[in-house]
Structure formats: structure tokens, C-alpha cells
Protein backbone atom coordinates (compact mmCIF):
# COMPACT_ATOMS: atom_id res chain seq x y z
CA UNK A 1 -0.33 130.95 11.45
CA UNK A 2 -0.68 127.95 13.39
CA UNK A 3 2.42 125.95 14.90
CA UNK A 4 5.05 125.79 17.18
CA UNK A 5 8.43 126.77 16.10
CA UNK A 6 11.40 127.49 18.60
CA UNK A 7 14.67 127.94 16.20
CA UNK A 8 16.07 131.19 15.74
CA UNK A 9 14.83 133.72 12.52
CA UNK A 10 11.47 133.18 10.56
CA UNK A 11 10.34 130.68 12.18
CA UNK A 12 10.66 132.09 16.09
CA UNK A 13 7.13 131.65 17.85
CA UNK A 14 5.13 130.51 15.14
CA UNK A 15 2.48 128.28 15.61
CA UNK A 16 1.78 126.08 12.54
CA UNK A 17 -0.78 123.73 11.61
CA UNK A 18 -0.40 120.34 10.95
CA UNK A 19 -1.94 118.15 7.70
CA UNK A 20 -2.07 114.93 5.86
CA UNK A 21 -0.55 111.72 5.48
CA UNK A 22 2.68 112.22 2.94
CA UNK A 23 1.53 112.60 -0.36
CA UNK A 24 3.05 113.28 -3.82
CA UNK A 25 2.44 114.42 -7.50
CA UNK A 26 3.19 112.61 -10.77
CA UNK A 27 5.04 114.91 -13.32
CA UNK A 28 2.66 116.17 -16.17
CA UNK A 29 3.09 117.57 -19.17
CA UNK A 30 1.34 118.97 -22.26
CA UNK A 31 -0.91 118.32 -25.45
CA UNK A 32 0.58 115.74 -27.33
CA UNK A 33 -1.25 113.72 -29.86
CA UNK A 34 -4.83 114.82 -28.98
CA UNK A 35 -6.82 111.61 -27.32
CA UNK A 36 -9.60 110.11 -29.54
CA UNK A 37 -12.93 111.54 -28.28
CA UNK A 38 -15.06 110.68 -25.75
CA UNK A 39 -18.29 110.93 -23.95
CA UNK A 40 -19.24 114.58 -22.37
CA UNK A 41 -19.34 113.59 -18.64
CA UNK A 42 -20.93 115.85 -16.30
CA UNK A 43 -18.90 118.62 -13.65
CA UNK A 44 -19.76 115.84 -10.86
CA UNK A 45 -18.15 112.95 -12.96
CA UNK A 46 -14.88 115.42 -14.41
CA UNK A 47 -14.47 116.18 -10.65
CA UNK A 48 -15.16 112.72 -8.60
CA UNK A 49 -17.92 114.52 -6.71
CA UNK A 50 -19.97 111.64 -7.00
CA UNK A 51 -17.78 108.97 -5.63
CA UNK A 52 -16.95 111.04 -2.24
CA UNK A 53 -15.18 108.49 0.14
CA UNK A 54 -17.25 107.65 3.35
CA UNK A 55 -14.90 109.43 5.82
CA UNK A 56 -15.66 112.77 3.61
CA UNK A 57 -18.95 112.04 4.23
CA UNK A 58 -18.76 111.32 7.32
CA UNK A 59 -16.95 114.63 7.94
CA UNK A 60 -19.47 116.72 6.23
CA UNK A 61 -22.63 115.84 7.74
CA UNK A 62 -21.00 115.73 11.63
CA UNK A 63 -19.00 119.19 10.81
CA UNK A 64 -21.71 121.06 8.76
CA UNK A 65 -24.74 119.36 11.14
CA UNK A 66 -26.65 117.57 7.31
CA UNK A 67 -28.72 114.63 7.28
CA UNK A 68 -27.68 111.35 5.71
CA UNK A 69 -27.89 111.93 1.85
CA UNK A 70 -27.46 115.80 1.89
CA UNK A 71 -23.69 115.70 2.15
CA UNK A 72 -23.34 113.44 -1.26
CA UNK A 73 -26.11 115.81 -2.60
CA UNK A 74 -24.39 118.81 -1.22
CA UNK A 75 -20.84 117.83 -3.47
CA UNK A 76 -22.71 116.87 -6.93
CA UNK A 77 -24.49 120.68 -6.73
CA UNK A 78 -21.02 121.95 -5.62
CA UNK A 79 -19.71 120.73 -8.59
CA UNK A 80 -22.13 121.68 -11.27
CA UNK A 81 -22.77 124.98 -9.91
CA UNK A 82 -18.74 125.47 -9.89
CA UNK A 83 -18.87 125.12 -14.06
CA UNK A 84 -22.31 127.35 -14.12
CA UNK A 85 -20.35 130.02 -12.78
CA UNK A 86 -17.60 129.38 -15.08
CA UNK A 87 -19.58 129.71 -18.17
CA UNK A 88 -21.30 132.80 -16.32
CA UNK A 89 -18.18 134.15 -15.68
CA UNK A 90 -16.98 134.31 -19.07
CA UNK A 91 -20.02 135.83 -21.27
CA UNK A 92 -20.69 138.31 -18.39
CA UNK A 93 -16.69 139.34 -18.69
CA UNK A 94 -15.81 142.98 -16.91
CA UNK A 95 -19.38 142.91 -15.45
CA UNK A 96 -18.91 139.54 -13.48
CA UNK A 97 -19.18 140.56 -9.95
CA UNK A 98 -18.72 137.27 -8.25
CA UNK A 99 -20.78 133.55 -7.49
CA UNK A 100 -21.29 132.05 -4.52
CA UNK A 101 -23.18 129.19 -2.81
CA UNK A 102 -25.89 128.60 -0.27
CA UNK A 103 -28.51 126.65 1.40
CA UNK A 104 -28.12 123.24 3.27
CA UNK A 105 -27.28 121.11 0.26
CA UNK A 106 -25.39 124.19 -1.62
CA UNK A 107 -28.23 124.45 -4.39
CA UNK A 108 -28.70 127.53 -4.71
CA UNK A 109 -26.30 129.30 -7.01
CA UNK A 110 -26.02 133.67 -7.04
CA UNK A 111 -24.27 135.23 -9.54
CA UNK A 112 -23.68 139.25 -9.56
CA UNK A 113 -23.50 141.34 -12.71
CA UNK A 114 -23.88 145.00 -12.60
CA UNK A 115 -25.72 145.35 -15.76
CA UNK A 116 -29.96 144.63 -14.97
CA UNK A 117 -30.06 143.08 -18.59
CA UNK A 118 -28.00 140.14 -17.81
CA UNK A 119 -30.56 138.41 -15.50
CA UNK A 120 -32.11 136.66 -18.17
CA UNK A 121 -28.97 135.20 -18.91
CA UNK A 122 -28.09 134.74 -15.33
CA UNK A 123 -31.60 132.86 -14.87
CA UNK A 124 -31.30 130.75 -18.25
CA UNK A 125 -28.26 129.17 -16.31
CA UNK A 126 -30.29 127.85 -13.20
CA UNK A 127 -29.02 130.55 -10.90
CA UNK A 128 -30.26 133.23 -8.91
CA UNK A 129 -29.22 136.67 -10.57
CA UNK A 130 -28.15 139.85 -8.06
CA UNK A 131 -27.77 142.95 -9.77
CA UNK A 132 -24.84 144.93 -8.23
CA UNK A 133 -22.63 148.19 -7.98
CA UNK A 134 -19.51 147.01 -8.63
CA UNK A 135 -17.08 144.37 -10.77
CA UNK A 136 -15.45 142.04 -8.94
CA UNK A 137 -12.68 144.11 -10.95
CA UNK A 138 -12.91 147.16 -9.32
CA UNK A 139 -13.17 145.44 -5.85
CA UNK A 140 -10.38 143.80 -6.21
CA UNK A 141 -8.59 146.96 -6.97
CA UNK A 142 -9.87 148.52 -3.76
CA UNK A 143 -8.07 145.41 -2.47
CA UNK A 144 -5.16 146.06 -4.29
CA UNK A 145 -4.55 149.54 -2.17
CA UNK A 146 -5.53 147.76 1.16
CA UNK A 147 -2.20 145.49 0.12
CA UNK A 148 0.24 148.49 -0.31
CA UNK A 149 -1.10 150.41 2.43
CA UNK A 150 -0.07 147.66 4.52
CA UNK A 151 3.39 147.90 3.57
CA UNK A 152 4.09 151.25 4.97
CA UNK A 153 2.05 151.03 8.07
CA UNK A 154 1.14 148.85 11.02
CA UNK A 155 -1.44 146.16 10.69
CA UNK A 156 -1.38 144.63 14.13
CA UNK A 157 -5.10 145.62 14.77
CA UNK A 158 -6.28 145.42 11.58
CA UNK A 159 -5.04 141.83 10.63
CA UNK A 160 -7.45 140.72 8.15
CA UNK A 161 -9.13 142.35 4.87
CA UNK A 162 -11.08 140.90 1.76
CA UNK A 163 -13.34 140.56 -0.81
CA UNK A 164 -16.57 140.02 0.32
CA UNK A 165 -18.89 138.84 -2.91
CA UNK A 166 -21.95 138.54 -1.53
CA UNK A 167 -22.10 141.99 -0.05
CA UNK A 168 -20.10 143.34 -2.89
CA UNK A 169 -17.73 145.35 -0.52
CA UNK A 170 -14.00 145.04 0.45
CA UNK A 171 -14.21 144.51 3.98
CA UNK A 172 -11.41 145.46 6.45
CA UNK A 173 -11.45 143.41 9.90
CA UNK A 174 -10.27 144.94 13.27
CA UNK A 175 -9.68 144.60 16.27
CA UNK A 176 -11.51 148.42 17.00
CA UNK A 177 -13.53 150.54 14.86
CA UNK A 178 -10.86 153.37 14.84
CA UNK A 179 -8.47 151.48 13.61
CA UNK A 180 -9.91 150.00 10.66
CA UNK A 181 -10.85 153.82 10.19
CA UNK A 182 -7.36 154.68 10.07
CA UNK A 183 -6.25 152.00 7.55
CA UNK A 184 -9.19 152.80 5.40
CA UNK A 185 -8.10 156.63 4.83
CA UNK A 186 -4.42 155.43 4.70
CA UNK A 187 -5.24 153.39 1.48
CA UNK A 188 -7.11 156.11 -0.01
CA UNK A 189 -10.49 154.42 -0.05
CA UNK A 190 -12.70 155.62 2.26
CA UNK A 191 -15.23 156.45 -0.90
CA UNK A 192 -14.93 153.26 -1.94
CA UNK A 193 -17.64 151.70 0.03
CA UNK A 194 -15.58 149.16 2.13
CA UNK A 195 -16.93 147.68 5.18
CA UNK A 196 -15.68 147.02 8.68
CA UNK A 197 -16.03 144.38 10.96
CA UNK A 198 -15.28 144.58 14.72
CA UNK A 199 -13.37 141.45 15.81
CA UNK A 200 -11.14 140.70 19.23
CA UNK A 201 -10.06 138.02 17.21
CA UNK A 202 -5.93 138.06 15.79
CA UNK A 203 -5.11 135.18 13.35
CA UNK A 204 -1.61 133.01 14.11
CA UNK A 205 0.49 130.65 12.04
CA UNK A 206 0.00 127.56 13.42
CA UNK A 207 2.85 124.91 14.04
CA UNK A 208 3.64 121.74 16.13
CA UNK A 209 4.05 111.96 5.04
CA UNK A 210 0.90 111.24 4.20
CA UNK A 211 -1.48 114.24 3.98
CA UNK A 212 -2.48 115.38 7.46
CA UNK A 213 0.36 113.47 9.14
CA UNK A 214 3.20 115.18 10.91
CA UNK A 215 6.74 116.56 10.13
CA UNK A 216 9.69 118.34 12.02
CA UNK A 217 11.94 120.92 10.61
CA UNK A 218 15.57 120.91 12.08
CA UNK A 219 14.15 118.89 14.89
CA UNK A 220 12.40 121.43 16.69
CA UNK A 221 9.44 122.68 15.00
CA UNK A 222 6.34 119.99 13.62
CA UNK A 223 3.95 121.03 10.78
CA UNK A 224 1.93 118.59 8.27
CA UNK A 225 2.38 117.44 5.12
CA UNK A 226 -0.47 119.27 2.54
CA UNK A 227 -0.46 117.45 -1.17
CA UNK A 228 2.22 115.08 -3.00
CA UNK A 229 3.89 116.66 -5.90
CA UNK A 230 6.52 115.87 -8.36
CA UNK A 231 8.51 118.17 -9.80
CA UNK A 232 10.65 116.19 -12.84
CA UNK A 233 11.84 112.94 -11.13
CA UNK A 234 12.32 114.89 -7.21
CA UNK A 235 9.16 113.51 -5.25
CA UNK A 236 7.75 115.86 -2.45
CA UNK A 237 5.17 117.69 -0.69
CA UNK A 238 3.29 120.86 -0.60
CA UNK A 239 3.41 123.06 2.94
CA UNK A 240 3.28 126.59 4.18
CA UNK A 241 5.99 128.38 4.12
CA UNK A 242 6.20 129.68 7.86
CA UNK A 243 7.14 126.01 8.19
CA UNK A 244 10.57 125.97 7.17
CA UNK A 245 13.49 128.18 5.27
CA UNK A 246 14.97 126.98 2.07
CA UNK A 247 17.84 124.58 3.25
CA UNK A 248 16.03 123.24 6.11
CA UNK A 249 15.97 119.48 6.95
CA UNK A 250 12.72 117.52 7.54
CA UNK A 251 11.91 114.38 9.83
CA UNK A 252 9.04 112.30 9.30
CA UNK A 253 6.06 111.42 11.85
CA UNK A 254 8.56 108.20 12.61
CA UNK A 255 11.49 110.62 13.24
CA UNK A 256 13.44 109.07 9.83
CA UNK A 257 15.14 111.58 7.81
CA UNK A 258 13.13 112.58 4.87
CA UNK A 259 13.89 115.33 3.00
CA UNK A 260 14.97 119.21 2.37
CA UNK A 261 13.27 122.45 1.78
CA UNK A 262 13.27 123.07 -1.88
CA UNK A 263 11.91 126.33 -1.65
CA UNK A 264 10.41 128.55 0.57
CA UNK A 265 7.95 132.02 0.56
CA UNK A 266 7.04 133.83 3.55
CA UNK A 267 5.42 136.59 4.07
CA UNK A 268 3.83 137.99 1.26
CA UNK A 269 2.63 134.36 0.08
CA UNK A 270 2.88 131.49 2.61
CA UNK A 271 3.92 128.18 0.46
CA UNK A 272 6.79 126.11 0.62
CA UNK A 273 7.67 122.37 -0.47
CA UNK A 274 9.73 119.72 0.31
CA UNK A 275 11.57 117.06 -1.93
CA UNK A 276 12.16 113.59 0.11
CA UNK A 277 14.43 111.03 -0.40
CA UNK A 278 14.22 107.88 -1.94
CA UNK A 279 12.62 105.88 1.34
CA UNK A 280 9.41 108.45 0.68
CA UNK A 281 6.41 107.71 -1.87
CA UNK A 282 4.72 110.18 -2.83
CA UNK A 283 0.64 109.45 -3.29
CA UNK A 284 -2.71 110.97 -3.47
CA UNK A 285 -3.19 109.83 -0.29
CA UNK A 286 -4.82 112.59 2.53
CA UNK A 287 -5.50 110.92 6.03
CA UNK A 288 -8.84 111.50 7.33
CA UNK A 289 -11.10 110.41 10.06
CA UNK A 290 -9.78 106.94 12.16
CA UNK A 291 -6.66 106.74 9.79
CA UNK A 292 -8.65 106.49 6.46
CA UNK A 293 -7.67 107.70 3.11
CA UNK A 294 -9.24 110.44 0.52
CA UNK A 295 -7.77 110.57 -2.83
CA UNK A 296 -6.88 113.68 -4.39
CA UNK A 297 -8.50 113.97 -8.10
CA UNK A 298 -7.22 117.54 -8.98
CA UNK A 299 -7.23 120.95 -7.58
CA UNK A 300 -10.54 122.81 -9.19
CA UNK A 301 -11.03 125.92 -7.14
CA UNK A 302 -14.16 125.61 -5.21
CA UNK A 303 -16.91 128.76 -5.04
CA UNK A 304 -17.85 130.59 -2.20
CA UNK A 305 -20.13 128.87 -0.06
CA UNK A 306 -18.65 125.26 -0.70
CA UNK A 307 -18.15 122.63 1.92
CA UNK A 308 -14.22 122.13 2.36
CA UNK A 309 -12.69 119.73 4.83
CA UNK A 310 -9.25 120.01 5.93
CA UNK A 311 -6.37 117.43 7.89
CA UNK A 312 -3.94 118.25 10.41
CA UNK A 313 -1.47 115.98 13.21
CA UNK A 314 -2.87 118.09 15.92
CA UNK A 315 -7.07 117.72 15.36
CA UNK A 316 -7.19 115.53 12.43
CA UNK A 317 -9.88 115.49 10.35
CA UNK A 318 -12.74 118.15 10.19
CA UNK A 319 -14.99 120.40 8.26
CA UNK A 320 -16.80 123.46 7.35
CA UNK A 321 -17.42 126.03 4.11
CA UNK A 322 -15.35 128.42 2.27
CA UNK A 323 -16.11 132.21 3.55
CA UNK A 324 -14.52 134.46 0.63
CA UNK A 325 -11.26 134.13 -1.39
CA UNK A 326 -8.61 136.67 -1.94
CA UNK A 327 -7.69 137.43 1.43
CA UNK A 328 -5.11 139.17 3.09
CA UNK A 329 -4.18 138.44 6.87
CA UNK A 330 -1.63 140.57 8.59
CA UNK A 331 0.14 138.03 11.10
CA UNK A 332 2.83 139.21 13.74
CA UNK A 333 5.35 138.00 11.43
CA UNK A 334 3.94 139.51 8.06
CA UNK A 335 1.14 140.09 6.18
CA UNK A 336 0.13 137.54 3.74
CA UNK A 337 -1.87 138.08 0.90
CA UNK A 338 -4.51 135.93 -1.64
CA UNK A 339 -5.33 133.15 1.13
CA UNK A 340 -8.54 131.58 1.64
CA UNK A 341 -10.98 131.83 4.42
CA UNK A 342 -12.87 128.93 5.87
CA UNK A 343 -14.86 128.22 9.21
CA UNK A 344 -13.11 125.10 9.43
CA UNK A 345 -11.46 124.56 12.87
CA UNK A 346 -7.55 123.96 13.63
CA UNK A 347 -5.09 124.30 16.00
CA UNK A 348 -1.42 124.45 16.65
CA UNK A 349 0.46 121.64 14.89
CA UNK A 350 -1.54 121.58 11.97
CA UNK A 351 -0.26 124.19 9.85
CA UNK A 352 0.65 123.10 6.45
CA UNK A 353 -1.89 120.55 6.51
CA UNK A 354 -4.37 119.83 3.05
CA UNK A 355 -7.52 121.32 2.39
CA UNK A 356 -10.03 119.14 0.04
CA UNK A 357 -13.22 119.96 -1.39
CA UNK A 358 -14.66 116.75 -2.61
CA UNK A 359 -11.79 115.10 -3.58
CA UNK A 360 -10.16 118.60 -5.14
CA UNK A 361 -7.33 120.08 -3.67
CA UNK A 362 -7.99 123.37 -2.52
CA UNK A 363 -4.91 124.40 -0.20
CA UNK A 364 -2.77 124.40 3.04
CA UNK A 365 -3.31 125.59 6.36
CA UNK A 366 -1.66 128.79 6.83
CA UNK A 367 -2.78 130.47 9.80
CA UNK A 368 -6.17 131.38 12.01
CA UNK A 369 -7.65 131.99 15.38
CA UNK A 370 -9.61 129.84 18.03
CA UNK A 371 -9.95 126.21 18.18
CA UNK A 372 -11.77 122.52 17.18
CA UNK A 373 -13.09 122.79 20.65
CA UNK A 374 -15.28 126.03 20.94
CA UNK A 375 -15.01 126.62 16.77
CA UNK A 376 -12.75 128.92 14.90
CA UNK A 377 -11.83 130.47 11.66
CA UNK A 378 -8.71 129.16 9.11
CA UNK A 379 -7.02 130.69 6.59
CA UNK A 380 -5.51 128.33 3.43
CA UNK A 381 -2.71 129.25 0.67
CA UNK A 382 -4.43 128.31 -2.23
CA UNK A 383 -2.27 125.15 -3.58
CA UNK A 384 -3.02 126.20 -7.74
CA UNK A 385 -0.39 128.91 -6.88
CA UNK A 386 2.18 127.09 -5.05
CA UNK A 387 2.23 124.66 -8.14
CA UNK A 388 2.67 127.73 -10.40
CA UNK A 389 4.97 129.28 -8.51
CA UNK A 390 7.64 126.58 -8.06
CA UNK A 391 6.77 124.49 -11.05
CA UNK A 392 5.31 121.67 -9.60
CA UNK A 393 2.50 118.90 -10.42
CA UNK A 394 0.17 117.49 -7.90
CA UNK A 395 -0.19 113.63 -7.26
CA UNK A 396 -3.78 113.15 -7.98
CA UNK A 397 -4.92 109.74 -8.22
CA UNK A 398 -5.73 108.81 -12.01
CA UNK A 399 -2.20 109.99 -12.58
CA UNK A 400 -1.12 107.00 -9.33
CA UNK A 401 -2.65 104.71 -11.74
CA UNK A 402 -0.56 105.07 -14.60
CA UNK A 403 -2.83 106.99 -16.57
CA UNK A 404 -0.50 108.74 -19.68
CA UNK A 405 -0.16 112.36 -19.52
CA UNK A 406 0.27 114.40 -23.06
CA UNK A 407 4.02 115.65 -23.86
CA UNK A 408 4.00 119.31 -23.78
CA UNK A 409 5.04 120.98 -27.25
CA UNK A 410 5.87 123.84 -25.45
CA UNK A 411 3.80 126.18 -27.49
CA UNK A 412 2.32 129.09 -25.19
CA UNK A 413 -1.18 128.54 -25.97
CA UNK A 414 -1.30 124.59 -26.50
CA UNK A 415 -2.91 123.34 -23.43
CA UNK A 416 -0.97 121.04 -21.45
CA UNK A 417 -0.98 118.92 -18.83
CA UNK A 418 0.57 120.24 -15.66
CA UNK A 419 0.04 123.77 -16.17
CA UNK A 420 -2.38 126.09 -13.95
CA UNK A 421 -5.08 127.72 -16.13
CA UNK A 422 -7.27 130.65 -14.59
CA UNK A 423 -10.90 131.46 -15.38
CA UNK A 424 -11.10 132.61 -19.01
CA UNK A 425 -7.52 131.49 -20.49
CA UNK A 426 -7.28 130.45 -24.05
CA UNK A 427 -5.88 127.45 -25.12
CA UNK A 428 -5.90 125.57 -28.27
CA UNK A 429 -6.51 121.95 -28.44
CA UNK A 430 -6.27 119.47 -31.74
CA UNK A 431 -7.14 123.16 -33.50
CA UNK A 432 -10.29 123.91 -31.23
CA UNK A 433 -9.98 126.75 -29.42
CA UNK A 434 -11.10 126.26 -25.50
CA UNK A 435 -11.65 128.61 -22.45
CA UNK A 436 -11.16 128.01 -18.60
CA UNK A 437 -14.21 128.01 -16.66
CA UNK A 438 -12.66 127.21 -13.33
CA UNK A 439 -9.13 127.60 -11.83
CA UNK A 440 -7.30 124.28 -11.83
CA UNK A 441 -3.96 122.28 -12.95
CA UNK A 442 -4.34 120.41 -15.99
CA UNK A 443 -4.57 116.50 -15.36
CA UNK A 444 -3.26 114.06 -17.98
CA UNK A 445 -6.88 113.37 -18.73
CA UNK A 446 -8.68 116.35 -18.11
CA UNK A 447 -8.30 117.47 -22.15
CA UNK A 448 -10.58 120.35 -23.05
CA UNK A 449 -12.90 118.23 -25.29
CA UNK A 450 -13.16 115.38 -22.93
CA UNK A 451 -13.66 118.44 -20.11
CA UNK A 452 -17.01 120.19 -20.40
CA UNK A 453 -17.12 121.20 -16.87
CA UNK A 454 -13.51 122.56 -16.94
CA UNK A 455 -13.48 124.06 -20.33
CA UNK A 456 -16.05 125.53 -23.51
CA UNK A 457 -15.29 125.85 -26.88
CA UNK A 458 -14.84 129.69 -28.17
């Protein structure tokens, strides 16, 4: 974790990150009168991935070392491959062993399958095909016993362990051999094909209103604000949870009071958020390089292999590509479980602080290990769960405009507005039945028949 706490409790010696300028989320809500139709746009279009704001750009091709005109070329393939996989995803059901991206401009899309006869299929879709062992299923399950093994023993030297899709393997990370050894046989799954990786390396929390820009908790510790949200009329923002207990006052970057810890969850997850007062606005605002803005469109999962920037009041603005989701780092403080990992850079103070792929929301910082000046490795808490978790609805910016969200009937399986769909949920929409092809809250707009890239008729 990445910060720099110093009152009493959860938050002794953490060291947090530090994000984004104060932003906010409109409420949503669900399928009302369906809208009347309209054109099929492409993923790249659904997603804003080809109207990427210059400091994004700008990021991308300093950060990930591209040429001027691969980093806009690297976001539009980012984007279409995302709904590829989606589709991929959800004929190839149990046998789906994970997607991921590569090459300089991310075009070239893998998907694994364990069944030979689904190449065709696999091909048909423009992507590479790689015929596997095992379902992303069953490697999550050898996850699964990583997790509870960590509960009864010590994970101090074996702080991080994951699925890796590309080598289909669970991989355990240590700081020795023997110790990874040890876990391994603790959980049970030493047959179970899971690889180790030697690392001196110990991820921290790291601590010091607009996305990226600084807060202080109690008037000691400093974080940064990840993503705007609304929840009912209460305006707010997204963090990490090692930031701050439920209860706990926040300052602003000007030192003005601002607002209260709504809720709180840490270790185990690492989320939190904060509802301001009535001087605070929330937007879709996330600071990035030389003070300007992004604007946050939604919060589409992005694959493995996709660029991702991230803000923080400590090192501001930088860049790099998602490693693997489904993550578990054990920290000094806990062991938190289903975070991201990136090779973005950070450093102390900029815990909490937004992650954006494009213009999607991805997460906040949570934790990692070296710095922005030699290079190091970050960990996010995927934001899709903190606004399932504690009911919340991110500020993106059609929704700033004043474009109308659907009421929500409240019927389980209407979609609606606000809610978090995973891969392969069923929803029905003016009597069309729809499934999800990537992991994302539903925007106001984002209806499944005005949503190709985001959802297919069943």
C-alpha cells in the first residue's frame, strides 16, 4: 500500500498513494421506457477510445516508449479487441481460458480454449487461438485455496499470488524459493501446476478533489481522490480503504473541510469512499499531466495487456499496461485479494489515486513496490466492485451533461442503469434478451441495443 499514515489503529505506517483531482458520479438508475433505436457504433465509439485527450496521449507514448500515432492506434484496438473477447468469452463458456493483449499498438488479440476444435472459431474472430490445459475456471479455483491458505498462515514472504493467463498457471511470488514451496503444499496444490517467481520485492500501501489531487484524513495522513460518485443525492469519491476508517474526517488539497468516510473495507478488499459537503462538486474530472483534465466515460474492464495510466499528488500523471487481474497481495497489514496488477509507477502519497484506460475507469491505487524514478510495479482495487459493493454510481461525463438516465423498475433481470454487470449476465431489454460481454456499470446511455460492444443479443 502506498502512503503515509501516523494515527493510531489501521492506518499506523501505511504508505498510501495519492490520485486525481475530486471527482464525482451522477446517480443512475434502470430501464425505463426503452430509447428509440439507434445506429450500431463501434467498441471504439461506445467507449470514447477514439477521442483520447492529448495529455493521455501524451502519457502513453512517453510511458510505454510509442511513436506519434501508435498510442491513438494502440486505444481503438484496445477497445475492439476488449468486445472480441467478450463475444469469445461467451460461446466458448467453461472452456474460456482467458484473452489478453500484445504487440506495440496492442493488435494482436490471444484467446485460450482448451478444446483444439474451437480455433476456427477463435480465428473467425480476428484473434490468435492458444489451445490450453486448463479453464480459467479451474485456475481460479487453484486461486481460491491460495486465498484460504493465507488465512491460517504467514504470508510475509510470499506477498503476492495470481492468475497468470498467458501461461495458464496460478503463480505464487516470493521473496525465496522455499517459501513459496511451503505455501504451495499448505494450500493443497502442489499438483496443480502453479508457478513461482523469485522476487526481493514486498508490496506497501502507499499514503501521503479532483482525481489525482490530494486529501488528509484526521489531519495527519494524505491520500488522493480516485473517481466521483453519487450515491442518491450524497456526492463523493472513490479511494482505498487503507486510507481512512468509517467515521473519519477528510481535508481537501486547500486544507477546507470536505467530507466523511462513508464506508470503509480493509483488508480483504481495499475500497473506501467519501461523501463531501455541499462546497464539493463532484465531476468526471481526473488531473493529468501539467494540470489537464481526462474525462471519465465509464468503467469497462480493460484485458490483459492494455495500456492503463494512473494519477496521484505525489508523481502525478504516468503510464504503463495491465499485467494480470485477480490478484492477491499479502501486505504487512493484511492480505488483499482480486486487485489488479500494472507496471505503472507510484509512490507514497498516491494511494487511492484513479486508474484510466482510455477514458474508462479501471481502479484505485492500492499498494506496490519501487518507484517513478527507477520503475516499479502497482497494484489497483478494481473500481466496478467498490460501486457494487457500497451502491454507488460513477460520474462519467455524458451523465455531467445532463444526459437522462432510465428509471429502474426494479425487476432483477431488467437492465438498468447504474448497476455492475459481469461477463455473460442476462438481462432483458424492451423484451430482447442481451448478454454482457465486458465487465462495466451501466451508463444512462449505454442500453443493450444501442451497445454492441458492451452487449449481444441471445
Amino acid at each position: 500500500m502506498l502512503g503515509r499514515h501516523t494515527a493510531a489503529g489501521r492506518r499506523t505506517a501505511l504508505t498510501v498513494f495519492g490520485a486525481l483531482v475530486l471527482s464525482g458520479v451522477t446517480s443512475a438508475a434502470a430501464a425505463g421506457p426503452p430509447p428509440a433505436p439507434v445506429p450500431a457504433s463501434t467498441a471504439a465509439q461506445t467507449l470514447g477510445a477514439d477521442r483520447p485527450s492529448a495529455a493521455v496521449l501524451r502519457a502513453l507514448e512517453r510511458d510505454l516508449k510509442l511513436k506519434p500515432g501508435q498510442a491513438a492506434e494502440r486505444l481503438v484496438n484496445e477497445a475492439e479487441a476488449g468486445a472480441r473477447a467478450g463475444r469469445l468469452r461467451n460461446s466458448l463458456g467453461e472452456r474460456f481460458a482467458g484473452a489478453w493483449l500484445r504487440g506495440t499498438t496492442a493488435a494482436e488479440l490471444t484467446v485460450a480454449t482448451t478444446r483444439a476444435s474451437d480455433v476456427s472459431a477463435i480465428r473467425a474472430q480476428g484473434a490468435k487461438a492458444a489451445v490450453v490445459k486448463r479453464t480459467l475456471s479451474e485456475l481460479r479455483a487453484v486461486k481460491e485455496k491460495l486465498d484460504k491458505a493465507a488465512d491460517r498462515v504467514k504470508t510475509r514472504d510470499t506477498p503476492v499470488w495470481y492468475v497468470d493467463v498467458p501461461t495458464n498457471r496460478v503463480v505464487v511470488q516470493a521473496t525465496k524459493r522455499s517459501a513459496a514451496t511451503a505455501f504451495i503444499k499448505t494450500a493443497g496444490v502442489q499438483d496443480e501446476g502453479v508457478g513461482i517467481r523469485v522476487s526481493a520485492q514486498r508490496p506497501r500501501l502507499l499514503a501521503d478533489l479532483v482525481g489525482g489531487q490530494a486529501y488528509y484524513i484526521e489531519g495527519t495522513a494524505r491520500c488522493s481522490i480516485g473517481f466521483s460518485v453519487t450515491k442518491g443525492d450524497q456526492q463523493g469519491f472513490a479511494s482505498a480503504g487503507h486510507c481512512g476508517n468509517q467515521g473519519d474526517s477528510t481535508t481537501g488539497s486547500n486544507m477546507a473541510a470536505q467530507g466523511t468516510f462513508q464506508a470503509s473495507t480493509f483488508p480483504g478488499k481495499d475500497m473506501s469512499w467519501v461523501g463531501v459537503n455541499s462546497d464539493w462538486t463532484a465531476t468526471a474530472d481526473v488531473e493529468g499531466e501539467d494540470g489537464e483534465r481526462t474525462q471519465v466515460t465509464g468503467s469497462v474492464q480493460a484485458l490483459v495487456g492494455a495500456s492503463i495510466c494512473r494519477s496521484g499528488s505525489t508523481t502525478g500523471w504516468h503510464c504503463g499496461t495491465v499485467e494480470q487481474h485477480d490478484t492477491s497481495v499479502s501486505y504487512s497489514q493484511g492480505t488483499v485479494d482480486g486487485v489488479t496488477e500494472t507496471t505503472v509507477c507510484a509512490e507514497p502519497g498516491d494511494s487511492g489515486g484513479p486508474y484510466l484506460s482510455g477514458s474508462q475507469a479501471q481502479g484505485v491505487t492500492s499498494g506496490g513496490s519501487g518507484d517513478c524514478t527507477d520503475g516499479g510495479t502497482t497494484f489497483y482495487q478494481p473500481i466496478n466492485p467498490i460501486l457494487n459493493d457500497f451502491g454507488l454510481v460513477l460520474k462519467t461525463a455524458a451523465a455531467q451533461k445532463g444526459a437522462p438516465a432510465p428509471q429502474d423498475n426494479g425487476a432483477a433481470d431488467t437492465w438498468s442503469a447504474g448497476r455492475v454487470y459481469e461477463v455473460g449476465a442476462t438481462v432483458t431489454h424492451a423484451g430482447v434478451r442481451y448478454q454482457c460481454l465486458q465487465t462495466h456499470q451501466a451508463q444512462g446511455r449505454w442500453s443493450p441495443v444501442a451497445t454492441p460492444a458492451l452487449w449481444q443479443k441471445v
